[in-house]
C-alpha atoms as a PDB file:
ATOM      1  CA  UNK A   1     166.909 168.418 106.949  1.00  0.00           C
ATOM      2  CA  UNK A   2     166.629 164.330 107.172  1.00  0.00           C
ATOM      3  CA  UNK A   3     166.841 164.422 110.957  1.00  0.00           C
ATOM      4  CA  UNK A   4     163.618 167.019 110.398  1.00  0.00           C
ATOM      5  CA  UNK A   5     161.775 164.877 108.178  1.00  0.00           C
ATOM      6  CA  UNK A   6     162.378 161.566 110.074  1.00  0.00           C
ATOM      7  CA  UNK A   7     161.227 163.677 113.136  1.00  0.00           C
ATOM      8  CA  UNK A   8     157.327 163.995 110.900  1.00  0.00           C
ATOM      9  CA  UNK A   9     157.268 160.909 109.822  1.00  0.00           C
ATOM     10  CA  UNK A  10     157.824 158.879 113.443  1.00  0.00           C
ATOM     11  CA  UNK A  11     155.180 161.095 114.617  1.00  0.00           C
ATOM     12  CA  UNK A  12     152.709 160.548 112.274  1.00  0.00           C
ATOM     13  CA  UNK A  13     153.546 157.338 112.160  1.00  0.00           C
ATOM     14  CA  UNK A  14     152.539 156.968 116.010  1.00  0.00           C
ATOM     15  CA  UNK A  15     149.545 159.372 115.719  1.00  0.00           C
ATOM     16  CA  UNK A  16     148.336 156.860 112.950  1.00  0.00           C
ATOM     17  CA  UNK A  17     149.108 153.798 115.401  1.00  0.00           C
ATOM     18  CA  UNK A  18     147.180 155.343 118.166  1.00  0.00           C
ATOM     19  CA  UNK A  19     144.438 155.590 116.142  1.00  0.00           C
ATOM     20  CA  UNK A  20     144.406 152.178 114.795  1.00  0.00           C
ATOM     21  CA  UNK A  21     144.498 150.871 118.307  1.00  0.00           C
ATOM     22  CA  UNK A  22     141.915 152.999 119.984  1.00  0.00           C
ATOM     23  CA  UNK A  23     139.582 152.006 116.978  1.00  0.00           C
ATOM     24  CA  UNK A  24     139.679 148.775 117.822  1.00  0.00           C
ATOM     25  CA  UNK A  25     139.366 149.447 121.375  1.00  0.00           C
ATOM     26  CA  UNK A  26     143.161 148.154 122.777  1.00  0.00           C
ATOM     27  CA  UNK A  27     145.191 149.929 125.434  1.00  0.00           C
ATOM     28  CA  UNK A  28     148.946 150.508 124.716  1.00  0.00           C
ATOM     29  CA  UNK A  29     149.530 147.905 127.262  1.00  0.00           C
ATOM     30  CA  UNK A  30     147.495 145.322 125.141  1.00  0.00           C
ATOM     31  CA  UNK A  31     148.592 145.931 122.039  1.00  0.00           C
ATOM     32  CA  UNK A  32     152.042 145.805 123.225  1.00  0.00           C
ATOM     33  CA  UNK A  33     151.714 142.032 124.970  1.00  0.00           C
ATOM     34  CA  UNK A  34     149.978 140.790 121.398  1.00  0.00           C
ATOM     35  CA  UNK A  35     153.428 141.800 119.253  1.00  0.00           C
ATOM     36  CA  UNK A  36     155.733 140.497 122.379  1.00  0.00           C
ATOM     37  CA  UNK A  37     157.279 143.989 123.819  1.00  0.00           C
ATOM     38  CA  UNK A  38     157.426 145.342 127.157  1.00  0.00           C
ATOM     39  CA  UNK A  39     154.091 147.496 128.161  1.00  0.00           C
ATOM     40  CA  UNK A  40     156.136 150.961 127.208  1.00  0.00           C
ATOM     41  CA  UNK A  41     156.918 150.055 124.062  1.00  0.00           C
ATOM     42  CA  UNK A  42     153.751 151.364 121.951  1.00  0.00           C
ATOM     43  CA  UNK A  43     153.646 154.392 123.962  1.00  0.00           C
ATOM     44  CA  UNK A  44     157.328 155.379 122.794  1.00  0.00           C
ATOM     45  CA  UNK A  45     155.833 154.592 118.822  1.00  0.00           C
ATOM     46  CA  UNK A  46     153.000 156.728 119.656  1.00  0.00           C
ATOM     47  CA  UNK A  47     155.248 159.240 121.037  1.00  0.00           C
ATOM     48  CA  UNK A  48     157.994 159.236 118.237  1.00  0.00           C
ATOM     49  CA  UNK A  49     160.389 158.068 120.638  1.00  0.00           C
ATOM     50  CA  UNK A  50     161.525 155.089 119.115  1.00  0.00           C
ATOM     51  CA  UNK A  51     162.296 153.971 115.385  1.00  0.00           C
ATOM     52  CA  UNK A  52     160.584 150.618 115.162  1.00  0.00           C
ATOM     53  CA  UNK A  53     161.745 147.329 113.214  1.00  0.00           C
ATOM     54  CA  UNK A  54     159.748 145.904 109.883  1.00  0.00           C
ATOM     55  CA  UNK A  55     159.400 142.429 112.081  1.00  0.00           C
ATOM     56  CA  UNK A  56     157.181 144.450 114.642  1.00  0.00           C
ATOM     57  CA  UNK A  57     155.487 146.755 112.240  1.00  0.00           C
ATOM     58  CA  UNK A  58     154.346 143.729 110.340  1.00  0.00           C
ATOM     59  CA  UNK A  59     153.057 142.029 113.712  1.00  0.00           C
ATOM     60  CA  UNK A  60     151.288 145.279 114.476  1.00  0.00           C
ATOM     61  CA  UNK A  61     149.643 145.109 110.756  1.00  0.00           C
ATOM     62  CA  UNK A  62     147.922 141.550 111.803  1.00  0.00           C
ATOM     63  CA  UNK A  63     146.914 142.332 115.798  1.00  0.00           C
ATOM     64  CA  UNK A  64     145.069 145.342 114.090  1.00  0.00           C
ATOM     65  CA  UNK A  65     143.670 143.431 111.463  1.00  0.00           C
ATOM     66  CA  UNK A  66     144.765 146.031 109.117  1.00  0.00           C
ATOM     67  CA  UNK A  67     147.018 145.819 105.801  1.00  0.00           C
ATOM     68  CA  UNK A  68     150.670 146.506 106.256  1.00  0.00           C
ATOM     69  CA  UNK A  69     150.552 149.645 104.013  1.00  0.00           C
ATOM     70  CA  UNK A  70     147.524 150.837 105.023  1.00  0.00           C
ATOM     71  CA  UNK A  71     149.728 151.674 108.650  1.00  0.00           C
ATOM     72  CA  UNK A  72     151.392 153.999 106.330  1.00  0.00           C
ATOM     73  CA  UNK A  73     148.210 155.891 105.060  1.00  0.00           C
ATOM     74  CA  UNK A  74     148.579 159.362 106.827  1.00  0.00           C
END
């Protein structure tokens, strides 16, 4: 049941990343070079494929101009 529910929340979680990014008009490419990670990375977070550290979640919260919980508003 966890492995189910941490399944939904990494995808939602990337569904809501993608659409802070293409709101503000950034490529997964160019959001990944602002936080410092290889160009795949953001497509993986988009994609659920990848749990993500608090260091980069809170660098993703300032390139998107955007307050850390508000990343969590889905």
């Amino acid at each position: 049941m966890a492995k189910k529910m941490s399944k939904v929340f990494h995808k939602k979680f990337g569904q809501r990343i993608r659409q802070l990014r293409k709101e503000r008009g950034m490529t997964q490419e160019q959001l990944s070079f602002e936080i410092d990670a290889d160009n795949s990375y953001i497509a993986n977070i988009e994609n659920a494929h990848r749990d993500i550290p608090l260091s980069r979640i809170y660098k993703i919260s300032k390139v998107l101009n955007i307050p850390l919980k508000d990343l969590f508003d889905f």
